[in-house]
PDB file of N, CA and C in Angstrom:
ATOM      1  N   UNK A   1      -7.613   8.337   5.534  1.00  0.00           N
ATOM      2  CA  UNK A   1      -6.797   8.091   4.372  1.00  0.00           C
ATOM      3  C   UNK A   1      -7.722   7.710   3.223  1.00  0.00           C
ATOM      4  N   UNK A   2      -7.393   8.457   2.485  1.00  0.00           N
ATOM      5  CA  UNK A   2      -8.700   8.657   0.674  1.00  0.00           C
ATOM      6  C   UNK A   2      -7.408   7.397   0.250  1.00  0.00           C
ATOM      7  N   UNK A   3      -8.695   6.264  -0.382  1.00  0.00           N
ATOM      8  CA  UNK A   3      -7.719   5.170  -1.331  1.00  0.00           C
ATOM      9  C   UNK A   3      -8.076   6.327  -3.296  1.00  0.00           C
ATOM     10  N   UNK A   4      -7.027   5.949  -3.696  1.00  0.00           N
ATOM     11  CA  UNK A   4      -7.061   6.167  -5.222  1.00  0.00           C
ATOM     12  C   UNK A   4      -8.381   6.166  -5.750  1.00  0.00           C
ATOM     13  N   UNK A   5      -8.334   6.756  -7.005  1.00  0.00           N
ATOM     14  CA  UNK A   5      -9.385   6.285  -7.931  1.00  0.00           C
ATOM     15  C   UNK A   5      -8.943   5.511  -8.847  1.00  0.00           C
ATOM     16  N   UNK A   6      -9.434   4.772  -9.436  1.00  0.00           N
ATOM     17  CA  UNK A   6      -8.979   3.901 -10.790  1.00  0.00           C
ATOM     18  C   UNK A   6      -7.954   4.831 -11.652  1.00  0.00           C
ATOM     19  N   UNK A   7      -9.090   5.800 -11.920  1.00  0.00           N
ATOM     20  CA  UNK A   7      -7.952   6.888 -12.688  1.00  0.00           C
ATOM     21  C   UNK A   7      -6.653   7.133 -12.318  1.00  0.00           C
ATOM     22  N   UNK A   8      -6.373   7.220 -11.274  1.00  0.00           N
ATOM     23  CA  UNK A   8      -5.210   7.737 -10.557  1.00  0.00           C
ATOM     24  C   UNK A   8      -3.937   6.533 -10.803  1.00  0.00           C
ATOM     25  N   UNK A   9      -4.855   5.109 -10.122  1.00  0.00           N
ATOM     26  CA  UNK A   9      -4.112   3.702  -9.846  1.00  0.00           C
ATOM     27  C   UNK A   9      -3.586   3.593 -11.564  1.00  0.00           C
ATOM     28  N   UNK A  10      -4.277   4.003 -12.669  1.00  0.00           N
ATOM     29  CA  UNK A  10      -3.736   3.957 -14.105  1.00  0.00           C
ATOM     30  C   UNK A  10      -2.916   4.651 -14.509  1.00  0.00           C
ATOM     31  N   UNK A  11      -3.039   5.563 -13.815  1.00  0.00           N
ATOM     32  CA  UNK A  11      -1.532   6.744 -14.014  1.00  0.00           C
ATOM     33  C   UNK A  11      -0.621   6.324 -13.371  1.00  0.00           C
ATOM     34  N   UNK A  12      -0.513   6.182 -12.168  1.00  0.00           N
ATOM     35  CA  UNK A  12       0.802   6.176 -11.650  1.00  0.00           C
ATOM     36  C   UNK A  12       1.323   4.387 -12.294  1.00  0.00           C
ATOM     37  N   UNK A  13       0.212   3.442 -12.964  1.00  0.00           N
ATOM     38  CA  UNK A  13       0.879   2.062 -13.586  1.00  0.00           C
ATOM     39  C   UNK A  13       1.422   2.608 -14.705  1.00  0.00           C
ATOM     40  N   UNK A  14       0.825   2.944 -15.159  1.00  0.00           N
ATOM     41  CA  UNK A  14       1.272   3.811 -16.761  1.00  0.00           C
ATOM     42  C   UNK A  14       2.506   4.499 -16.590  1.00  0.00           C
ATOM     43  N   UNK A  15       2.695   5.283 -15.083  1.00  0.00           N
ATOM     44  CA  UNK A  15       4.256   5.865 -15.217  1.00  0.00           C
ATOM     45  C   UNK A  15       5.208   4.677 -15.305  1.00  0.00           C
ATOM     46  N   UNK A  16       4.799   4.010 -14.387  1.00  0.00           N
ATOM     47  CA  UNK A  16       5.734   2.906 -13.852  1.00  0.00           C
ATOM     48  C   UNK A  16       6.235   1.915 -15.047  1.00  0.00           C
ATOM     49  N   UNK A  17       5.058   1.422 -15.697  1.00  0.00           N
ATOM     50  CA  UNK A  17       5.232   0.876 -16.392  1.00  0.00           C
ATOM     51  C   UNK A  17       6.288   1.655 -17.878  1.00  0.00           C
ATOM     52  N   UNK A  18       6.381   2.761 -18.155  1.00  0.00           N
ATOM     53  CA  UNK A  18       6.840   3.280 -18.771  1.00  0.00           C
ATOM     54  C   UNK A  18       8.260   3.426 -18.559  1.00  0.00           C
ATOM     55  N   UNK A  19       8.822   3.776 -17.594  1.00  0.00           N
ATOM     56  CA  UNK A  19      10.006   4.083 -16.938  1.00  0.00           C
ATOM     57  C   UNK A  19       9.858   2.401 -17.104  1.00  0.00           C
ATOM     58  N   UNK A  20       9.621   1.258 -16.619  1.00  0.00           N
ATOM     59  CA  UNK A  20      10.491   0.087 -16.651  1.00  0.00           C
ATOM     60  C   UNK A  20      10.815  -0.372 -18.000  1.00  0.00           C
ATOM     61  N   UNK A  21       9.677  -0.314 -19.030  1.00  0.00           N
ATOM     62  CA  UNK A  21      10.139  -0.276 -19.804  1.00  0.00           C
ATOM     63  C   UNK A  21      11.046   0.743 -20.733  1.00  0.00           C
ATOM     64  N   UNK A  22      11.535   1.566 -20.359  1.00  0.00           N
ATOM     65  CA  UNK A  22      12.459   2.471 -21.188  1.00  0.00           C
ATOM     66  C   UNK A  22      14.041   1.794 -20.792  1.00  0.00           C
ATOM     67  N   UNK A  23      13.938   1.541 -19.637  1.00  0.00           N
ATOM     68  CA  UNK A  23      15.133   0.989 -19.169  1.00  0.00           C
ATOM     69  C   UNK A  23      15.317  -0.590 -19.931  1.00  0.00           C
ATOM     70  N   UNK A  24      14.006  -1.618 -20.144  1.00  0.00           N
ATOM     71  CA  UNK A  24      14.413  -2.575 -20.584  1.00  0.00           C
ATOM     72  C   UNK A  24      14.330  -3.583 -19.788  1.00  0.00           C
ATOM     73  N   UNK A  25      13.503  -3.573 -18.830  1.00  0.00           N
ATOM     74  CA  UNK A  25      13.210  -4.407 -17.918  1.00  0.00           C
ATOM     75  C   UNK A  25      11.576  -4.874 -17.711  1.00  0.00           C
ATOM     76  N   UNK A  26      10.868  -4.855 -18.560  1.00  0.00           N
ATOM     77  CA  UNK A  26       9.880  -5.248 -19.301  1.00  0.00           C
ATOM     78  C   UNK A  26       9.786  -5.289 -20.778  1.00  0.00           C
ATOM     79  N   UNK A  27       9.033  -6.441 -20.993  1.00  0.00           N
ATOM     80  CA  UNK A  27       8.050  -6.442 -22.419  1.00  0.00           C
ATOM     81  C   UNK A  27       7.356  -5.599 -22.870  1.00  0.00           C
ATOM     82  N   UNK A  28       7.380  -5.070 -24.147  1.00  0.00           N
ATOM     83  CA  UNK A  28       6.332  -4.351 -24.423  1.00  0.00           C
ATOM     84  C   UNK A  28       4.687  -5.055 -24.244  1.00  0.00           C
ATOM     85  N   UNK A  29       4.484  -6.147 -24.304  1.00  0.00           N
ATOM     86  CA  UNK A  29       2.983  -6.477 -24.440  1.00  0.00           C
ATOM     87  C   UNK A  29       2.474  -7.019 -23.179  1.00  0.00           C
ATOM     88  N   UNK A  30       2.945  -6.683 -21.868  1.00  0.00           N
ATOM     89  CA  UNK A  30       2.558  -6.885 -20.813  1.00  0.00           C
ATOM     90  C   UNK A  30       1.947  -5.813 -20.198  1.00  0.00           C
ATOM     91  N   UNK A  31       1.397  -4.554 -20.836  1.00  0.00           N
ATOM     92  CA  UNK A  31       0.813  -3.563 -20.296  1.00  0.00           C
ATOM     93  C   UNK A  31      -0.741  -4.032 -19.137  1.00  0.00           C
ATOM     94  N   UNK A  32      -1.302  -4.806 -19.795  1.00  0.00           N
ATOM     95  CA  UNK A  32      -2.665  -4.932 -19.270  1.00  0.00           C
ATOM     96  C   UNK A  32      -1.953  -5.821 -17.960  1.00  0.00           C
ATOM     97  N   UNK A  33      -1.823  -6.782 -17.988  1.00  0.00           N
ATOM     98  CA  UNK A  33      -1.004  -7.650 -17.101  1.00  0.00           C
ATOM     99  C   UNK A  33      -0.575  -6.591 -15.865  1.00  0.00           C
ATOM    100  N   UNK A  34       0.109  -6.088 -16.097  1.00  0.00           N
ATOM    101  CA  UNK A  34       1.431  -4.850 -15.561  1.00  0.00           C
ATOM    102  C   UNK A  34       0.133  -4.073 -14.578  1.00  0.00           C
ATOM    103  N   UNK A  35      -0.638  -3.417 -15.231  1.00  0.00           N
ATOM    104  CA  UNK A  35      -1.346  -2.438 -14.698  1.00  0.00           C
ATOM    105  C   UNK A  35      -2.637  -3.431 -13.704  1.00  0.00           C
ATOM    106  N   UNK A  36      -2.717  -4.216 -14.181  1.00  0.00           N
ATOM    107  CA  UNK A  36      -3.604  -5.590 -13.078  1.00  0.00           C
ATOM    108  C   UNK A  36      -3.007  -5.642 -11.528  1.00  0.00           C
ATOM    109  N   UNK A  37      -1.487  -5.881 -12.029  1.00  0.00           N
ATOM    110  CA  UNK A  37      -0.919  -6.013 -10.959  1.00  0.00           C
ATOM    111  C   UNK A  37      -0.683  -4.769 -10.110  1.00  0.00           C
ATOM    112  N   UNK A  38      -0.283  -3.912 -11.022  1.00  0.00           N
ATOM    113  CA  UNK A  38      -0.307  -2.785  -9.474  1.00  0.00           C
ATOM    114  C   UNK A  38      -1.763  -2.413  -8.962  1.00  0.00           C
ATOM    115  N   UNK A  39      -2.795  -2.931  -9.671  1.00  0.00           N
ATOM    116  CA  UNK A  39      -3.784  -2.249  -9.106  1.00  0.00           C
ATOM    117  C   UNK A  39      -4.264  -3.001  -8.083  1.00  0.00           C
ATOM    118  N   UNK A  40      -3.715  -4.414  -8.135  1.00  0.00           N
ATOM    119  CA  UNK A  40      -4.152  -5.246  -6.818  1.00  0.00           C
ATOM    120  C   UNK A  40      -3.114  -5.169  -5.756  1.00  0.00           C
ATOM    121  N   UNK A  41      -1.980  -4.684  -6.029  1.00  0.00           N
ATOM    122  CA  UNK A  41      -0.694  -4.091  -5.357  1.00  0.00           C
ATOM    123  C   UNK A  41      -1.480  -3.442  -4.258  1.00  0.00           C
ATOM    124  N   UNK A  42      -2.061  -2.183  -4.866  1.00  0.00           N
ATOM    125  CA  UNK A  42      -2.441  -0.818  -4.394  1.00  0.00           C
ATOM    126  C   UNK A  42      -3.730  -0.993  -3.622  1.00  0.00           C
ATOM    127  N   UNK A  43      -4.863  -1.847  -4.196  1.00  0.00           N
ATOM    128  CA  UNK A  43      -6.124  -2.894  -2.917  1.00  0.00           C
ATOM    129  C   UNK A  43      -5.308  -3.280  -1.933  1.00  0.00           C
ATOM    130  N   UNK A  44      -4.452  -4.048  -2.097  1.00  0.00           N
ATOM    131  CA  UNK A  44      -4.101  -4.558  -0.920  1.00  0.00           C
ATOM    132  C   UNK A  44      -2.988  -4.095   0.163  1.00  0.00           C
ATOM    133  N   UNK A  45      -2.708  -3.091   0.086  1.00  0.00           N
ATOM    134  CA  UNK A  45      -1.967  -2.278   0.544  1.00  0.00           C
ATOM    135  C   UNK A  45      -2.491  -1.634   1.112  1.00  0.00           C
ATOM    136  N   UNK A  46      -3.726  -0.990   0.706  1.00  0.00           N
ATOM    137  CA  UNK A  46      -5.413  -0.565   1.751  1.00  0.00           C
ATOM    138  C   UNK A  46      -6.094  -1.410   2.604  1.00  0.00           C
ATOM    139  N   UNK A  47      -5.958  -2.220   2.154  1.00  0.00           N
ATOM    140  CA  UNK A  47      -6.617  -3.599   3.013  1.00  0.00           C
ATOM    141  C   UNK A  47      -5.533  -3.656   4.177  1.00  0.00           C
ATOM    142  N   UNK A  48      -4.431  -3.609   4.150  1.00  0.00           N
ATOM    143  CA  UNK A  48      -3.459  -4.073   5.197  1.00  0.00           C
ATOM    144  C   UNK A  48      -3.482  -2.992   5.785  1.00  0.00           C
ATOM    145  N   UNK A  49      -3.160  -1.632   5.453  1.00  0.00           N
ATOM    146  CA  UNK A  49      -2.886  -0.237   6.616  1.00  0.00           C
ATOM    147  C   UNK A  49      -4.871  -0.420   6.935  1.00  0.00           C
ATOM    148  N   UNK A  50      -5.878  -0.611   6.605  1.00  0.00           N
ATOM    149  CA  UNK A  50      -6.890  -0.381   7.221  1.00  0.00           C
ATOM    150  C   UNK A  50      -6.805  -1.556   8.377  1.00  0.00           C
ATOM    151  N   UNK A  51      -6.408  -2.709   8.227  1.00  0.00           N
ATOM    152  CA  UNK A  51      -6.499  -3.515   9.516  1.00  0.00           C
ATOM    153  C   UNK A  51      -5.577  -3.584  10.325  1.00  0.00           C
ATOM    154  N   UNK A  52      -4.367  -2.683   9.871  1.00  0.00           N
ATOM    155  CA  UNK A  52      -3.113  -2.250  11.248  1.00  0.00           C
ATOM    156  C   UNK A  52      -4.050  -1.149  11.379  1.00  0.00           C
ATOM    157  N   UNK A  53      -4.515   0.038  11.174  1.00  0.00           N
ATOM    158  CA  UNK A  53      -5.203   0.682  11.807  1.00  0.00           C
ATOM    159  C   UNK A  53      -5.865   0.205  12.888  1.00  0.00           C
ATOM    160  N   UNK A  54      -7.073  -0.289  12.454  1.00  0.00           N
ATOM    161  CA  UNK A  54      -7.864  -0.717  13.190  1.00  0.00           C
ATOM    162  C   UNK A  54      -7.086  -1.639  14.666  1.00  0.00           C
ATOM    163  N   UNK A  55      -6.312  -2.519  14.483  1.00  0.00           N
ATOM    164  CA  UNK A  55      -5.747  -3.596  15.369  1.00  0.00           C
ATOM    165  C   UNK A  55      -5.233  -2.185  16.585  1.00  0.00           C
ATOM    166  N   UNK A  56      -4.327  -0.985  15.861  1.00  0.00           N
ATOM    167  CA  UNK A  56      -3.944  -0.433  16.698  1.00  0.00           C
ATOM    168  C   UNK A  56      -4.582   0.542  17.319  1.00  0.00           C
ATOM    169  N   UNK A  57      -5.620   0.905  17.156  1.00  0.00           N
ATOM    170  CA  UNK A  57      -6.521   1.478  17.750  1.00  0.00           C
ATOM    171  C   UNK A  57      -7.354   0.926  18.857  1.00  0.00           C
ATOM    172  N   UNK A  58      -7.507  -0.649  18.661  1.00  0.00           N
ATOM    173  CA  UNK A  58      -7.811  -1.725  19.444  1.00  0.00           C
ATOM    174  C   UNK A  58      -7.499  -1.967  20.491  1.00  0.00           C
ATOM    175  N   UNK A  59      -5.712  -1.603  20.310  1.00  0.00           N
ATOM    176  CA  UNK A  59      -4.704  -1.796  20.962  1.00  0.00           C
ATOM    177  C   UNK A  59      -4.578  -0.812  22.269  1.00  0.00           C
ATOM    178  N   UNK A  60      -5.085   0.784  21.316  1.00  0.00           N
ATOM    179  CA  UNK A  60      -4.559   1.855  22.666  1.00  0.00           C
ATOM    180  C   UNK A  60      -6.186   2.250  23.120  1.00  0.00           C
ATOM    181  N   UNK A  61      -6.827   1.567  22.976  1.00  0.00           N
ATOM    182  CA  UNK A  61      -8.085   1.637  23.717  1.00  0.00           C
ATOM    183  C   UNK A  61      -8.247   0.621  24.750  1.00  0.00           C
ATOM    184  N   UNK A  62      -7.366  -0.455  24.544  1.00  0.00           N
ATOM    185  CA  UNK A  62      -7.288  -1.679  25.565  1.00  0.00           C
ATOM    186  C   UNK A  62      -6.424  -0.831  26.664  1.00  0.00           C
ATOM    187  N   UNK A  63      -5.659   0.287  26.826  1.00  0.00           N
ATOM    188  CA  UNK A  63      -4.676   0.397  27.627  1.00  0.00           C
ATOM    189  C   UNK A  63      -4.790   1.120  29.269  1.00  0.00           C
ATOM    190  N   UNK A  64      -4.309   0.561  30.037  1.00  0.00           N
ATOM    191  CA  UNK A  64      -4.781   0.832  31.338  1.00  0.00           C
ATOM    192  C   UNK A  64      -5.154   2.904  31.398  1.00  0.00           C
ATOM    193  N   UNK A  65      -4.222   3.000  31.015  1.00  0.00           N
ATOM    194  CA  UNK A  65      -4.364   4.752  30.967  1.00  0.00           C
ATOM    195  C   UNK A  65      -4.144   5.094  29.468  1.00  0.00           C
ATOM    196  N   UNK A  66      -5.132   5.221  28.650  1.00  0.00           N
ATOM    197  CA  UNK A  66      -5.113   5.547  27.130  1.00  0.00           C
ATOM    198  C   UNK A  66      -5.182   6.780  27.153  1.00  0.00           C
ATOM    199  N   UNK A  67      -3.938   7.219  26.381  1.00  0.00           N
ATOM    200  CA  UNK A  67      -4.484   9.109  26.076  1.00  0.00           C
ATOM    201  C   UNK A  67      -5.492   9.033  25.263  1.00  0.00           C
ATOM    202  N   UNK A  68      -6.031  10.232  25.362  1.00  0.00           N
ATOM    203  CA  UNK A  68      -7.293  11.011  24.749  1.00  0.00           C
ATOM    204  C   UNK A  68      -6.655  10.796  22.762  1.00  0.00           C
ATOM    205  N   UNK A  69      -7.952  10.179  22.060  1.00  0.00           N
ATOM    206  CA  UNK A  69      -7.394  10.399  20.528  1.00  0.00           C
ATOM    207  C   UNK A  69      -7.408  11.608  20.202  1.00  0.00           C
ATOM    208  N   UNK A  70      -6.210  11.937  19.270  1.00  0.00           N
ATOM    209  CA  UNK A  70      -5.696  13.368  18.769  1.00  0.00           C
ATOM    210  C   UNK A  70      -4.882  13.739  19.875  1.00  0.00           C
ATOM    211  N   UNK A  71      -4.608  13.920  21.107  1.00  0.00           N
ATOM    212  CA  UNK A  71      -3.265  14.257  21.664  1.00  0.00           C
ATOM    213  C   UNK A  71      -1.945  13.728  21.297  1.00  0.00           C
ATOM    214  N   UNK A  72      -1.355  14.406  22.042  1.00  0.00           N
ATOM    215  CA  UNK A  72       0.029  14.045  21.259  1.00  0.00           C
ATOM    216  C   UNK A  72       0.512  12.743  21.469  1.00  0.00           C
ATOM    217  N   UNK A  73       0.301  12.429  23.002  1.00  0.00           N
ATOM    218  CA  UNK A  73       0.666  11.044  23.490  1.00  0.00           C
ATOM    219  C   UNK A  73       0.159   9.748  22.546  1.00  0.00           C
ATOM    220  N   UNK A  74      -1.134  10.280  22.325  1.00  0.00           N
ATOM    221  CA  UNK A  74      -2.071   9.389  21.526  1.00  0.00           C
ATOM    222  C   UNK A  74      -1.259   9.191  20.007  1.00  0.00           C
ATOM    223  N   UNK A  75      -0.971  10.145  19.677  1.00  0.00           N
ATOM    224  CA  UNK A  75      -0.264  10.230  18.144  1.00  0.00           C
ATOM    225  C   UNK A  75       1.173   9.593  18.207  1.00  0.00           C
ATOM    226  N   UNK A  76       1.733   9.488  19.408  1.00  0.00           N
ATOM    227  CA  UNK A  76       3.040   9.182  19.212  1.00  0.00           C
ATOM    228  C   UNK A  76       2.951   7.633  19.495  1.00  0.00           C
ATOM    229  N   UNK A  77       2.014   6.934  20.611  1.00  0.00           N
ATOM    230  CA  UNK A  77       1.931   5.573  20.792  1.00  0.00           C
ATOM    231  C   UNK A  77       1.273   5.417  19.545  1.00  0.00           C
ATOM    232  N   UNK A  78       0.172   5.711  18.311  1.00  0.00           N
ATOM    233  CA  UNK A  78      -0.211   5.529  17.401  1.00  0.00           C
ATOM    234  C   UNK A  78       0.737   5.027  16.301  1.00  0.00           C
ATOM    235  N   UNK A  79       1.807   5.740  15.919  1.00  0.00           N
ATOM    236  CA  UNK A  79       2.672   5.807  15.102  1.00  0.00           C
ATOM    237  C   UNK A  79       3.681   4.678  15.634  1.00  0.00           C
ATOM    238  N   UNK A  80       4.299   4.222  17.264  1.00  0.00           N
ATOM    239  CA  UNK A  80       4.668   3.889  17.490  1.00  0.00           C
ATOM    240  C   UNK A  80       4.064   2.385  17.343  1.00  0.00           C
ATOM    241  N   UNK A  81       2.941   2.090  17.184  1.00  0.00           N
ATOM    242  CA  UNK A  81       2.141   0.823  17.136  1.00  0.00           C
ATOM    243  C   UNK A  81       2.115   0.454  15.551  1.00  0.00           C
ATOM    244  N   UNK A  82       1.672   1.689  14.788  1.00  0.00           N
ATOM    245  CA  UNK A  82       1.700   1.458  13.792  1.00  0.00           C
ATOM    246  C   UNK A  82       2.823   0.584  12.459  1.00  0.00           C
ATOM    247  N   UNK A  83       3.827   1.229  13.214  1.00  0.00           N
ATOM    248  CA  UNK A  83       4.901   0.612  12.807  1.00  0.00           C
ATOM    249  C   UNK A  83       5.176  -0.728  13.347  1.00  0.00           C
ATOM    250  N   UNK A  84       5.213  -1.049  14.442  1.00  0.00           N
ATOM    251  CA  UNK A  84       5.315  -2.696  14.539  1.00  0.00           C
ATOM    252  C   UNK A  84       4.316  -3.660  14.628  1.00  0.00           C
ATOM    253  N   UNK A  85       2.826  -3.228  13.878  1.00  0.00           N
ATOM    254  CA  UNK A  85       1.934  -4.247  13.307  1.00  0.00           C
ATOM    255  C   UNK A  85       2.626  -4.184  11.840  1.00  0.00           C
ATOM    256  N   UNK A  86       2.746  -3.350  11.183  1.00  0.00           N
ATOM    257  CA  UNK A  86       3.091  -3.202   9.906  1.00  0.00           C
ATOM    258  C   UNK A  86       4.399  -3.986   9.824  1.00  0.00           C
ATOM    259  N   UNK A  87       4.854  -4.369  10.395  1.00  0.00           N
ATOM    260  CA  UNK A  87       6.141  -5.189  10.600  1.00  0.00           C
ATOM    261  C   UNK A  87       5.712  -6.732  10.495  1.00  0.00           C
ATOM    262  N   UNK A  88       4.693  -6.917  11.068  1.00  0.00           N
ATOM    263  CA  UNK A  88       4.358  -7.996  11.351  1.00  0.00           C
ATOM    264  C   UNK A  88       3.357  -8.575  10.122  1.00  0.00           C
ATOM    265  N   UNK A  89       2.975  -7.529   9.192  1.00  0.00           N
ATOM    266  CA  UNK A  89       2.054  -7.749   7.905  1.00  0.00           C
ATOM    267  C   UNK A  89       2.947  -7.815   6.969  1.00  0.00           C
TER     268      UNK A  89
END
């Protein structure tokens, strides 16, 4: 999983921020503010799926009979793990 580039993390604040404010649910002079925040939104949102990754990978390598990574079994306990660390973050 490729994290953003700055460039990117400014566009999609810039949409956001645009659409909230058209509706009226922001200030106009909170742009810099606004775009701070999603960009530490968007760090840490990488930070968390990289250490449920990792935990669950941890997880199906600890397992008495681990499928092979990239099989299907492997992909489905993957996804299946994935989701209830992410529960727990």
């Amino acid at each position: 999983m490729s994290i953003f580039s700055d460039e990117r993390v400014d566009e999609i604040a810039d949409k956001i921020y645009a659409n909230l404010l058209k509706k009226g649910l922001l200030l106009k002079d909170i742009k810099p503010q606004f775009k701070a925040c999603v960009r530490r939104a968007v760090v840490k949102f990488y930070r968390i799926n990289e250490q449920v990754d990792e935990i669950v990978r941890k997880k199906i390598r600890t397992l008495s009979k681990a499928p092979a990574e990239g099989s299907r079994d492997y992909k489905i306990l993957f996804d299946k793990y994935f989701i209830e660390e992410w529960k727990k973050h």
